[in-house]
N, C-alpha and C. Protein backbone atom coordinates (compact mmCIF):
# COMPACT_ATOMS: atom_id res chain seq x y z
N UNK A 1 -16.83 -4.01 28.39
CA UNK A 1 -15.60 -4.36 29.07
C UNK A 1 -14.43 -3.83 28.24
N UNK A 2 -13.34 -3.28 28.62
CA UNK A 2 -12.55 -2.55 28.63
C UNK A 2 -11.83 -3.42 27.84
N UNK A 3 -10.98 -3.56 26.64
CA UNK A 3 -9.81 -4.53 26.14
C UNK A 3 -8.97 -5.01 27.30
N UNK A 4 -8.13 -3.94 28.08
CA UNK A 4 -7.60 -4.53 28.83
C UNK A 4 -7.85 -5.20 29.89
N UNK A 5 -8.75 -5.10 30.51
CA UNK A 5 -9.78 -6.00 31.26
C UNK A 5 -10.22 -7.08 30.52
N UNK A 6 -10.36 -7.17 29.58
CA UNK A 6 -10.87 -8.28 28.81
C UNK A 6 -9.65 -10.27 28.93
N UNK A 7 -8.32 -9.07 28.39
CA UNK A 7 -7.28 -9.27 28.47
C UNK A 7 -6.62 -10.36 29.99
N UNK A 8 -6.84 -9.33 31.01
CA UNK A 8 -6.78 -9.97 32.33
C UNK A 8 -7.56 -11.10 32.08
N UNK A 9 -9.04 -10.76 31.75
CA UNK A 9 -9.73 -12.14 32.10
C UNK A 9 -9.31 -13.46 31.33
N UNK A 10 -9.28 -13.00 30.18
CA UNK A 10 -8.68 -14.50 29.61
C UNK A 10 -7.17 -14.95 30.01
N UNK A 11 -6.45 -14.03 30.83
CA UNK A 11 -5.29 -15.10 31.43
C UNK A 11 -5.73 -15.66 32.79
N UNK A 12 -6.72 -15.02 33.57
CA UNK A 12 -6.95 -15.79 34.67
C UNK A 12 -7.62 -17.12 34.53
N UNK A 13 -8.17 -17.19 33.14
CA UNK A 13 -8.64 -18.40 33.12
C UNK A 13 -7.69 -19.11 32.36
N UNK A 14 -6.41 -19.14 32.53
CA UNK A 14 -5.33 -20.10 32.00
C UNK A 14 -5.51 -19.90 29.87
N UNK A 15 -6.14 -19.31 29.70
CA UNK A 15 -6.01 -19.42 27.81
C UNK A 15 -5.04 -18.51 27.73
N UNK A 16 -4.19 -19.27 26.44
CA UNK A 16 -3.18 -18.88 25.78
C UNK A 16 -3.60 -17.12 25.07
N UNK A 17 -3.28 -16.41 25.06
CA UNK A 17 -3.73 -15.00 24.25
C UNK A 17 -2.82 -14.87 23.23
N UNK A 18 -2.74 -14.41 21.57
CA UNK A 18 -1.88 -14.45 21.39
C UNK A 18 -2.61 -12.58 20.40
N UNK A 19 -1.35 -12.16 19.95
CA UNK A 19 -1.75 -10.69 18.85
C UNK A 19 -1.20 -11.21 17.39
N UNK A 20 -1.47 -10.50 16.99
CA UNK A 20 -0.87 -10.49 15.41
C UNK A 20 -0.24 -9.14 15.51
N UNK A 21 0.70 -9.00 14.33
CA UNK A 21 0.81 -7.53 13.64
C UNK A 21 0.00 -7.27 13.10
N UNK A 22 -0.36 -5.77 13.32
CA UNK A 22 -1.38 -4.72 11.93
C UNK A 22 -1.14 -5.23 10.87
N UNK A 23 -1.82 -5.64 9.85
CA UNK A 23 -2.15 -5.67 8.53
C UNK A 23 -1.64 -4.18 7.92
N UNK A 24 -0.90 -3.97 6.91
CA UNK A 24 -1.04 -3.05 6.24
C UNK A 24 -2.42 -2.75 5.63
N UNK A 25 -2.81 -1.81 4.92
CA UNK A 25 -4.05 -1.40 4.34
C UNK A 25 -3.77 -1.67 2.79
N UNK A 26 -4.74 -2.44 2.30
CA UNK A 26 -4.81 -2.10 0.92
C UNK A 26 -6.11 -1.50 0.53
N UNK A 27 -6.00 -0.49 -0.32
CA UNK A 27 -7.39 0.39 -0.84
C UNK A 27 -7.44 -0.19 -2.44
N UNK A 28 -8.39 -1.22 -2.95
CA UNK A 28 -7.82 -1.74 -4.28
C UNK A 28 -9.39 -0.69 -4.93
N UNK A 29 -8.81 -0.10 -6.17
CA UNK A 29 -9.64 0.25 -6.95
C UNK A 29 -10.46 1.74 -6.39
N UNK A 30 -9.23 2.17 -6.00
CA UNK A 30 -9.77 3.69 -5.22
C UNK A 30 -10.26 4.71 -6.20
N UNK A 31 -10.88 5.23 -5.37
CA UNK A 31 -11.62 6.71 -6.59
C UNK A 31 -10.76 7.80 -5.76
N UNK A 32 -11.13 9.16 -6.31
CA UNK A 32 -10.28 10.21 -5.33
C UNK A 32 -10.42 10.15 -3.95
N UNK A 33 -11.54 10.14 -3.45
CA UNK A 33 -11.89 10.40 -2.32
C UNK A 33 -11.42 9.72 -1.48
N UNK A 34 -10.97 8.05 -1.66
CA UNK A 34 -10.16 7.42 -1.11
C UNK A 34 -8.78 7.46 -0.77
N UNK A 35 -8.56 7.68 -2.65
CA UNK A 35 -6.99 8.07 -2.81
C UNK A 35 -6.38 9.27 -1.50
N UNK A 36 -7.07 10.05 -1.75
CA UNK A 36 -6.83 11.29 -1.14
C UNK A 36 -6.54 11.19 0.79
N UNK A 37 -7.52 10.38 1.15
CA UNK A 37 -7.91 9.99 2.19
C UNK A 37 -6.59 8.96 2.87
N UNK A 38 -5.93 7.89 1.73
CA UNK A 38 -4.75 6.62 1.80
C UNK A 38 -3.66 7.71 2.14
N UNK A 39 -3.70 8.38 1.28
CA UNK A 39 -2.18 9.26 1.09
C UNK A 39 -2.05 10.52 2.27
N UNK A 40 -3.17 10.85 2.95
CA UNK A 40 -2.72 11.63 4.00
C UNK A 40 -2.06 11.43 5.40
N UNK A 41 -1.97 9.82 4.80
CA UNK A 41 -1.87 9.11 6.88
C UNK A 41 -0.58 9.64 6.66
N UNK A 42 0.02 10.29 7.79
CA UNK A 42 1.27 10.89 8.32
C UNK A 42 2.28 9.53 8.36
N UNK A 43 1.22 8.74 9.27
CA UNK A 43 2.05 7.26 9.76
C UNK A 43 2.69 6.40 8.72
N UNK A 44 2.26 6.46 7.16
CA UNK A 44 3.13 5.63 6.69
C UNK A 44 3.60 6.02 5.07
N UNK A 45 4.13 5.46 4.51
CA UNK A 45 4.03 5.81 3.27
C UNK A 45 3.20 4.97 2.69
N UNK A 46 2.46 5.13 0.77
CA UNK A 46 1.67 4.82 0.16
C UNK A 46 1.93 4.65 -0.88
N UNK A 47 2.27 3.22 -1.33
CA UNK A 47 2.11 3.25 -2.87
C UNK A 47 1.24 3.48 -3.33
N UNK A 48 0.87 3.86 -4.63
CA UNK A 48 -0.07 4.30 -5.37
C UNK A 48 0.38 3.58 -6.62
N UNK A 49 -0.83 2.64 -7.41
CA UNK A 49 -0.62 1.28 -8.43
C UNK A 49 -1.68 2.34 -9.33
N UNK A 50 -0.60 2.95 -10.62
CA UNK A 50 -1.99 3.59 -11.63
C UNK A 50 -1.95 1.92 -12.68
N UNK A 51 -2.94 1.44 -12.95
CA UNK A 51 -3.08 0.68 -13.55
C UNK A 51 -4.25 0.30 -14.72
N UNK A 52 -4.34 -0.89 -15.41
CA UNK A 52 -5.82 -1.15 -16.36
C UNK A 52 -5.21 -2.50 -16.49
N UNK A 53 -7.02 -3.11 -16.45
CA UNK A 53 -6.90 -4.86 -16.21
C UNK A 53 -6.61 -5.40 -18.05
N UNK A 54 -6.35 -4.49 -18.92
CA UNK A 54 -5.66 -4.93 -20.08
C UNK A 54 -4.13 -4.75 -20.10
N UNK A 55 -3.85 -3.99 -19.68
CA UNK A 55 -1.95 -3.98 -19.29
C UNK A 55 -1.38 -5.12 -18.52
N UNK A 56 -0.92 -6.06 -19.72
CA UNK A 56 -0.03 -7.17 -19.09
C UNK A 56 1.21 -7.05 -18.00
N UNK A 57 1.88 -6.20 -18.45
CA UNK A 57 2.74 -5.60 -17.13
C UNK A 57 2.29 -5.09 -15.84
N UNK A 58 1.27 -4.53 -15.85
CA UNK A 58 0.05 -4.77 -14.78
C UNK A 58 -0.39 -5.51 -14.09
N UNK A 59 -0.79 -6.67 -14.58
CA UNK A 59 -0.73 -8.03 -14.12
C UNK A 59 -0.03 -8.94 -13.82
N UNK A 60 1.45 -8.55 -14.37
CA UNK A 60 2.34 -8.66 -13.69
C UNK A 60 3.13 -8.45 -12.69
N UNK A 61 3.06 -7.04 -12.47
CA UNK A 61 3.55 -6.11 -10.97
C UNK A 61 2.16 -6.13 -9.68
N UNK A 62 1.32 -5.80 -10.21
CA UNK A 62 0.17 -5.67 -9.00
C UNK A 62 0.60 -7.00 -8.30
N UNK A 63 0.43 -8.30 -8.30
CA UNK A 63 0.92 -9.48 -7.46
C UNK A 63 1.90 -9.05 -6.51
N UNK A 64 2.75 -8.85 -7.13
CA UNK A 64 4.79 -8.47 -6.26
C UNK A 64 4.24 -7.27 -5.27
N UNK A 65 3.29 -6.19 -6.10
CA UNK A 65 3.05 -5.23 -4.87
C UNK A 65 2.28 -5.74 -3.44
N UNK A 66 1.24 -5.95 -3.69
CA UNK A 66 0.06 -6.63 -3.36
C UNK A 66 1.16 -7.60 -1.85
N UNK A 67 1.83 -8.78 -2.76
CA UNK A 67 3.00 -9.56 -1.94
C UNK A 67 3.60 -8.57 -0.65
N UNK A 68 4.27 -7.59 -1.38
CA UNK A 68 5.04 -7.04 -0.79
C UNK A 68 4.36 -5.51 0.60
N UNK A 69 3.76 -5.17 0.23
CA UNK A 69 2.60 -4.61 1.04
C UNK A 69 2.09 -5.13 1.99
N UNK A 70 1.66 -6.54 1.91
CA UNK A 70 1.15 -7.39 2.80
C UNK A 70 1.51 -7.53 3.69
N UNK A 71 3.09 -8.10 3.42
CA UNK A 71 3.56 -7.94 4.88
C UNK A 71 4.26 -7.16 5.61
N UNK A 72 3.81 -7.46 6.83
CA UNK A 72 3.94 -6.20 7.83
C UNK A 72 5.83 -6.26 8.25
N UNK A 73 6.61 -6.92 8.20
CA UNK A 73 7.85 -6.90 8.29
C UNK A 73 8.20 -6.23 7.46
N UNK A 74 8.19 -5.88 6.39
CA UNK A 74 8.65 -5.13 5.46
C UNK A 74 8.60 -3.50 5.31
N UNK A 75 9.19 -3.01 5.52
CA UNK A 75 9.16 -1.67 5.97
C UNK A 75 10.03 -0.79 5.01
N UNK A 76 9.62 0.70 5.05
CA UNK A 76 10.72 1.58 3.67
C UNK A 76 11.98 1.66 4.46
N UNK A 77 12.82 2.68 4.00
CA UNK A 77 14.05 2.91 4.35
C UNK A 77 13.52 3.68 5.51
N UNK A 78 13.41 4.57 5.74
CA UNK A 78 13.04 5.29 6.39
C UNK A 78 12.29 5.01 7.56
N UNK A 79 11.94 3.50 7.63
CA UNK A 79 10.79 2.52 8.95
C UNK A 79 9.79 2.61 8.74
N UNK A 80 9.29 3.35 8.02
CA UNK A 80 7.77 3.53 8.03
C UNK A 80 7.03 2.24 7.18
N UNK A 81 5.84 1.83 7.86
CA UNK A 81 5.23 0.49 7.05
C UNK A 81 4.53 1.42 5.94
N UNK A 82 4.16 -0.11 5.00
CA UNK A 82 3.33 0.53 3.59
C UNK A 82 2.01 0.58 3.32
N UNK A 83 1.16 0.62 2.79
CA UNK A 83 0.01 0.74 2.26
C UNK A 83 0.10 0.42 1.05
N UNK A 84 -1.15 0.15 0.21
CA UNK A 84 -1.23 -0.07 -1.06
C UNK A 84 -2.34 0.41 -1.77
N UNK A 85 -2.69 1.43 -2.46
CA UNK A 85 -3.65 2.01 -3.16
C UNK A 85 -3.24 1.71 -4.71
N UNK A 86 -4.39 0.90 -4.90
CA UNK A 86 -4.72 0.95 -6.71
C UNK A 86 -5.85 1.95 -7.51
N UNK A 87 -5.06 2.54 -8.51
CA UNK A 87 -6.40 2.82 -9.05
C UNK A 87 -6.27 2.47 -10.61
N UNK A 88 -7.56 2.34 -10.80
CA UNK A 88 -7.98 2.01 -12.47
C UNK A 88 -7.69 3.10 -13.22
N UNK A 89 -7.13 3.11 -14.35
CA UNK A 89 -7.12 4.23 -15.02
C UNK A 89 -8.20 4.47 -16.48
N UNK A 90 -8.61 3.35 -16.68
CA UNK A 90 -9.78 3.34 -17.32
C UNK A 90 -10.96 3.92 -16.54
N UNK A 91 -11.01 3.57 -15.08
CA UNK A 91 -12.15 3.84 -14.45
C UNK A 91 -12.33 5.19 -13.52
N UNK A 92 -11.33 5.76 -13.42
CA UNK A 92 -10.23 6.92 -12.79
C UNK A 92 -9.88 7.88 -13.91
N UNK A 93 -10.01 8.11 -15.18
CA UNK A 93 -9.58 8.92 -16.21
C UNK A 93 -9.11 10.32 -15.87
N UNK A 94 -9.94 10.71 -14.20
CA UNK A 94 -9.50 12.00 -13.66
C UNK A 94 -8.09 11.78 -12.81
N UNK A 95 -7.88 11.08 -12.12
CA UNK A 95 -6.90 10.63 -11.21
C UNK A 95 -6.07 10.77 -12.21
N UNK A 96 -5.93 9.60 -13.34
CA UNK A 96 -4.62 9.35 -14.27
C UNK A 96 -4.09 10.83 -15.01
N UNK A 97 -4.98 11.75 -15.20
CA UNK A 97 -4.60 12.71 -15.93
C UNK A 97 -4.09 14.12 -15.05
N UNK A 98 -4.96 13.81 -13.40
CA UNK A 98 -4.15 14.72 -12.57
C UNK A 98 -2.94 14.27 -12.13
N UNK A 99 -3.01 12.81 -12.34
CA UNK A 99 -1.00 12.37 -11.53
C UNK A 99 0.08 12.34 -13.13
N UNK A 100 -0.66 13.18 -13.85
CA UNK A 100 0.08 12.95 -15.34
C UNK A 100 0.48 11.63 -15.50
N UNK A 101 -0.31 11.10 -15.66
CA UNK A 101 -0.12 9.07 -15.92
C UNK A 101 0.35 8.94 -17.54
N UNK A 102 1.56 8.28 -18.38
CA UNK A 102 1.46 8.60 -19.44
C UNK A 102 1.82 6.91 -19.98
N UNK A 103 2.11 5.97 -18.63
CA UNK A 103 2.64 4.80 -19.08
C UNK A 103 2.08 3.85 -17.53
N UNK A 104 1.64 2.93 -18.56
CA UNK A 104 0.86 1.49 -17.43
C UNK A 104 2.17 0.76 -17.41
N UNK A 105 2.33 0.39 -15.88
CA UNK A 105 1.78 0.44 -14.96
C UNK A 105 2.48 1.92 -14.11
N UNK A 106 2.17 2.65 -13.61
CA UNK A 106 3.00 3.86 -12.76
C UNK A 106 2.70 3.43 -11.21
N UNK A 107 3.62 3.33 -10.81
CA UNK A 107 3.39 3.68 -8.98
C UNK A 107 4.18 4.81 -8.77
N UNK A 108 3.36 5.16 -7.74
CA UNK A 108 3.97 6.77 -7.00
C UNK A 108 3.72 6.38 -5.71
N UNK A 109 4.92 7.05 -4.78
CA UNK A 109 4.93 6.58 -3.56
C UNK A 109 4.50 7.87 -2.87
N UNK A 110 4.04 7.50 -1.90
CA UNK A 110 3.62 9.57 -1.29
C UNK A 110 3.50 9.48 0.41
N UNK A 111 4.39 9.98 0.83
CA UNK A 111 4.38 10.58 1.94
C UNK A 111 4.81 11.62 2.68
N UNK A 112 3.37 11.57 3.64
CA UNK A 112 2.86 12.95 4.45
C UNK A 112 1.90 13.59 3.23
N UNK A 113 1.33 12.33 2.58
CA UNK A 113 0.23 13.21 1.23
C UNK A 113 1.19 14.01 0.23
N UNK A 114 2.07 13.86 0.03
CA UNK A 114 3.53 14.43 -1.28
C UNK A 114 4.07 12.98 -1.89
N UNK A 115 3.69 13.21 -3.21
CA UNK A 115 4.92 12.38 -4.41
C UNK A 115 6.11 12.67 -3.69
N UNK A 116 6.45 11.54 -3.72
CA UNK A 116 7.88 11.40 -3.50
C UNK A 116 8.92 10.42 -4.33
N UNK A 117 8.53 9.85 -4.71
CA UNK A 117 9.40 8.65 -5.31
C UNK A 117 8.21 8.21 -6.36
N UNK A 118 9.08 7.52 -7.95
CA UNK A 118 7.63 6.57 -8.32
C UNK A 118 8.53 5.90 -9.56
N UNK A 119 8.22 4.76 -10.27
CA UNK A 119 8.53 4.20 -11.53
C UNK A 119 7.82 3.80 -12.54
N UNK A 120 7.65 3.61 -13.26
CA UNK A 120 7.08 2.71 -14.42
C UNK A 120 7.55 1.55 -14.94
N UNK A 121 6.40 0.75 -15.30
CA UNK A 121 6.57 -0.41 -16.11
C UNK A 121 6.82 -1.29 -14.89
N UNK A 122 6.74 -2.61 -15.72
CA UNK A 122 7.20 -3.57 -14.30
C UNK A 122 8.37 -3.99 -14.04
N UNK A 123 8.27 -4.51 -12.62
CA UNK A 123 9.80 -4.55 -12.28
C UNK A 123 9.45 -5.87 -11.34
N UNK A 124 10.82 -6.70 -11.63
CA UNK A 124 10.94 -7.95 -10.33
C UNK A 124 10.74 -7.78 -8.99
N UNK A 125 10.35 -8.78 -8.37
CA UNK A 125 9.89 -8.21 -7.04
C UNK A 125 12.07 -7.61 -6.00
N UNK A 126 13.42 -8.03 -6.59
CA UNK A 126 13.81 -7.72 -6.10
C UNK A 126 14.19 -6.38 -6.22
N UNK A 127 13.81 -5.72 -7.62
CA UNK A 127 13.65 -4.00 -7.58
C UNK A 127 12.85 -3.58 -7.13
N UNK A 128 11.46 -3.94 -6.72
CA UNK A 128 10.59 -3.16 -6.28
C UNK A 128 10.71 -3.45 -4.42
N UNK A 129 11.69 -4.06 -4.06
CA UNK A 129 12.11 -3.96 -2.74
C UNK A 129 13.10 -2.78 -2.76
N UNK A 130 14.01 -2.77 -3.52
CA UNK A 130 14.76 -1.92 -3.52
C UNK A 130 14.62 -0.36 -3.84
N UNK A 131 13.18 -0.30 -4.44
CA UNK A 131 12.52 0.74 -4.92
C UNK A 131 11.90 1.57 -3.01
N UNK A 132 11.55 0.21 -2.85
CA UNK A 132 10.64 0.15 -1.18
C UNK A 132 12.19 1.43 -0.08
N UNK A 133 13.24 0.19 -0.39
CA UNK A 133 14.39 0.90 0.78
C UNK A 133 14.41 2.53 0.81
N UNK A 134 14.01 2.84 -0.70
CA UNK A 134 14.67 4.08 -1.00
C UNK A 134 13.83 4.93 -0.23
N UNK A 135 13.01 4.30 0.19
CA UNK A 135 11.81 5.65 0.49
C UNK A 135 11.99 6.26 1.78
């Protein structure tokens, strides 16, 4: 049965229907093949979290991203919703050394699959909104 047929049927029988918004995507603990795969969607932009579960500032920012990714109201400057790709850089040693990683924590933002924007170190969740607008 067809969604939208589906659809009809549960209003003819009087039930409430309701949708959600899309979920953004999070890819936690990507290898390339993923990475590569997050960062080509046309449709949105992608943070990219270079990180290691010994970097306290790490553990500090991944939350605020994670937060902020989540929800689907939140959008860049530009309208486009976000995504969230992490990768390990202990576990990733190729990734970190092809995105020239030289300081935990790095995000790089990329869209249409291009760096475009990125910072280091951690930041409050009201810079890393403001980091978000710019994009």
């Amino acid at each position: 049965m067809s969604t939208f047929r589906a659809i009809k049927a549960l209003a003819r029988q009087g039930r409430a229907f309701h949708t959600t918004a899309r979920r953004n995507d999070h890819f936690l603990n990507a290898n390339a093949e993923t990475l590569q795969k997050a960062v080509s969607n046309k449709d949105k932009v992608v943070l990219v979290d270079f990180y290691a579960d010994w970097c306290n500032p790490c553990k500090m920012l991944s939350p605020v991203l994670e937060k902020l990714t989540a929800d689907s109201s939140i959008k860049t400057g530009s309208g486009k919703p976000l995504d969230l790709v992490t990768v390990d850089t202990d576990a990733e040693v190729a990734l970190a050394q092809q995105f020239n990683i030289r300081s935990l924590p790095t995000v790089i933002a990329f869209k249409d699959g291009e760096p475009i924007s990125q910072f280091m170190g951690a930041m409050p969740e009201p810079s890393v909104r403001n980091f978000i607008n710019t994009l």
